[in-house]
Protein backbone atom coordinates (compact mmCIF):
# COMPACT_ATOMS: atom_id res chain seq x y z
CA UNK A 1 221.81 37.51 54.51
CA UNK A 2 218.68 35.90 52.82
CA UNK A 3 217.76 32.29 52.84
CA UNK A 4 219.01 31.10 49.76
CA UNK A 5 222.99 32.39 50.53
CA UNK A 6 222.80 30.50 53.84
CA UNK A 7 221.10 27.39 52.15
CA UNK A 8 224.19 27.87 49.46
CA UNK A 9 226.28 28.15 52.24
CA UNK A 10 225.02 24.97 53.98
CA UNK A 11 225.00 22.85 50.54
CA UNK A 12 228.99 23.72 49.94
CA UNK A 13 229.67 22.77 53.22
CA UNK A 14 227.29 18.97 52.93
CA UNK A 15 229.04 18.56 50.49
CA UNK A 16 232.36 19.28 51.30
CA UNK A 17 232.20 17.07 55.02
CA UNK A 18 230.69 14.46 51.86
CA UNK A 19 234.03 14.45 50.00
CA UNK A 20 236.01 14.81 52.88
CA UNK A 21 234.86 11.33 54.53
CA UNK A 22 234.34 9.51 51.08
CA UNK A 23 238.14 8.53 50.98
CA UNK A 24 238.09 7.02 54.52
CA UNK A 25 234.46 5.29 54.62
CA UNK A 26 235.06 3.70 51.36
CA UNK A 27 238.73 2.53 52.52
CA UNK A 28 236.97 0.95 55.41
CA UNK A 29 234.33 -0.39 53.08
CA UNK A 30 236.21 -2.02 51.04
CA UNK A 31 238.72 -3.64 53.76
CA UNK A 32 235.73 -4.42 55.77
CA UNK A 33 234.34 -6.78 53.20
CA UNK A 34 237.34 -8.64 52.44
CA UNK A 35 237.99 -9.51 56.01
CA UNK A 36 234.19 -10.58 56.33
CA UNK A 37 234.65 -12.61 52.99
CA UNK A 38 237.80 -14.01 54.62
CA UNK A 39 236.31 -14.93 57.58
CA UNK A 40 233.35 -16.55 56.01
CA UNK A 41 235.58 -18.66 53.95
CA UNK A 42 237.50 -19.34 57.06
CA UNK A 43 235.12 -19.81 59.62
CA UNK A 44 237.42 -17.68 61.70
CA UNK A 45 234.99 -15.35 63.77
CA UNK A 46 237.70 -12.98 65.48
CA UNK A 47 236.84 -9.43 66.56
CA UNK A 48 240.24 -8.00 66.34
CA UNK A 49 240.29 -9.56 62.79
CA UNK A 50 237.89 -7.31 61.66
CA UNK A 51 239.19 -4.05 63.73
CA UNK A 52 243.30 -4.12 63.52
CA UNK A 53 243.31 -4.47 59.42
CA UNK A 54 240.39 -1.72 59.17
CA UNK A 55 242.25 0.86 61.56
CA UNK A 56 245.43 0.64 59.51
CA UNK A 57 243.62 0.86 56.33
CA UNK A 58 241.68 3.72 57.26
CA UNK A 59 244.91 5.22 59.11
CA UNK A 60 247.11 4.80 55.19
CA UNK A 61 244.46 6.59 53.17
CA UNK A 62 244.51 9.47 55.64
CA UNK A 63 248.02 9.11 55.43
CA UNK A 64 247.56 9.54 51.66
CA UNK A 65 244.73 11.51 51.67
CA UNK A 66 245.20 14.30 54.19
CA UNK A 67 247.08 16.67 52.60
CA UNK A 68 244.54 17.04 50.14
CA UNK A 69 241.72 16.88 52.69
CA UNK A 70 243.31 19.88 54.64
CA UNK A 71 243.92 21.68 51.41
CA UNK A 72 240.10 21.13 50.48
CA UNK A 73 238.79 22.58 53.73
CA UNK A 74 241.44 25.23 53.90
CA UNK A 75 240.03 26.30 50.28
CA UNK A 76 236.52 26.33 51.36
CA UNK A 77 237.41 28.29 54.47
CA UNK A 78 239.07 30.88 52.60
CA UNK A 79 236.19 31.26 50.21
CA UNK A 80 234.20 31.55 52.98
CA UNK A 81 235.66 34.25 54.51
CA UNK A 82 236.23 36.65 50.82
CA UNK A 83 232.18 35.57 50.72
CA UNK A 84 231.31 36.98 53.90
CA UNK A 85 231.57 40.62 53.26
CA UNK A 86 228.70 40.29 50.24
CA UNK A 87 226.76 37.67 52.40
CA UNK A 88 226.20 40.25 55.41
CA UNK A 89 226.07 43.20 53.32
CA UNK A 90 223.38 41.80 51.20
């Protein structure tokens, strides 16, 4: 196995644990601000405010997004595996 399959290797999976986590980062991103916005406008400075609607954004998208998140990695894993033959063998 030389150093540029295992660097190929590592990229696919960067970049796979990158598209993976995009979904649920930006959810909580994007929910994140509008509660801060909210609360600035508000003047209401309450921790759980922040938490509770974040958690059960983040928990819908992976509700929405999971099936194609496990499909992703299963894909990935699979192509590892038919790779892996050629990889050791050289």
């Amino acid at each position: 196995m030389d150093t540029s399959a295992v660097l190929n290797v590592g990229l696919e999976a960067m970049l796979l644990a990158a598209k993976l986590s995009a979904p649920l980062l930006i959810t909580a991103l994007v929910v994140g601000f509008a509660v801060s916005l909210f609360q600035s406008v508000t003047q209401i400075q309450e921790a759980t405010l922040s938490f509770v609607p974040k958690a059960i954004a983040v928990a819908v998208a992976l509700l929405v997004c999971g099936h194609w998140m496990i499909q992703e990695a299963v894909n990935f894993t699979q192509t590892l595996f038919d790779k892996l033959p050629s990889l050791l063998g050289g």
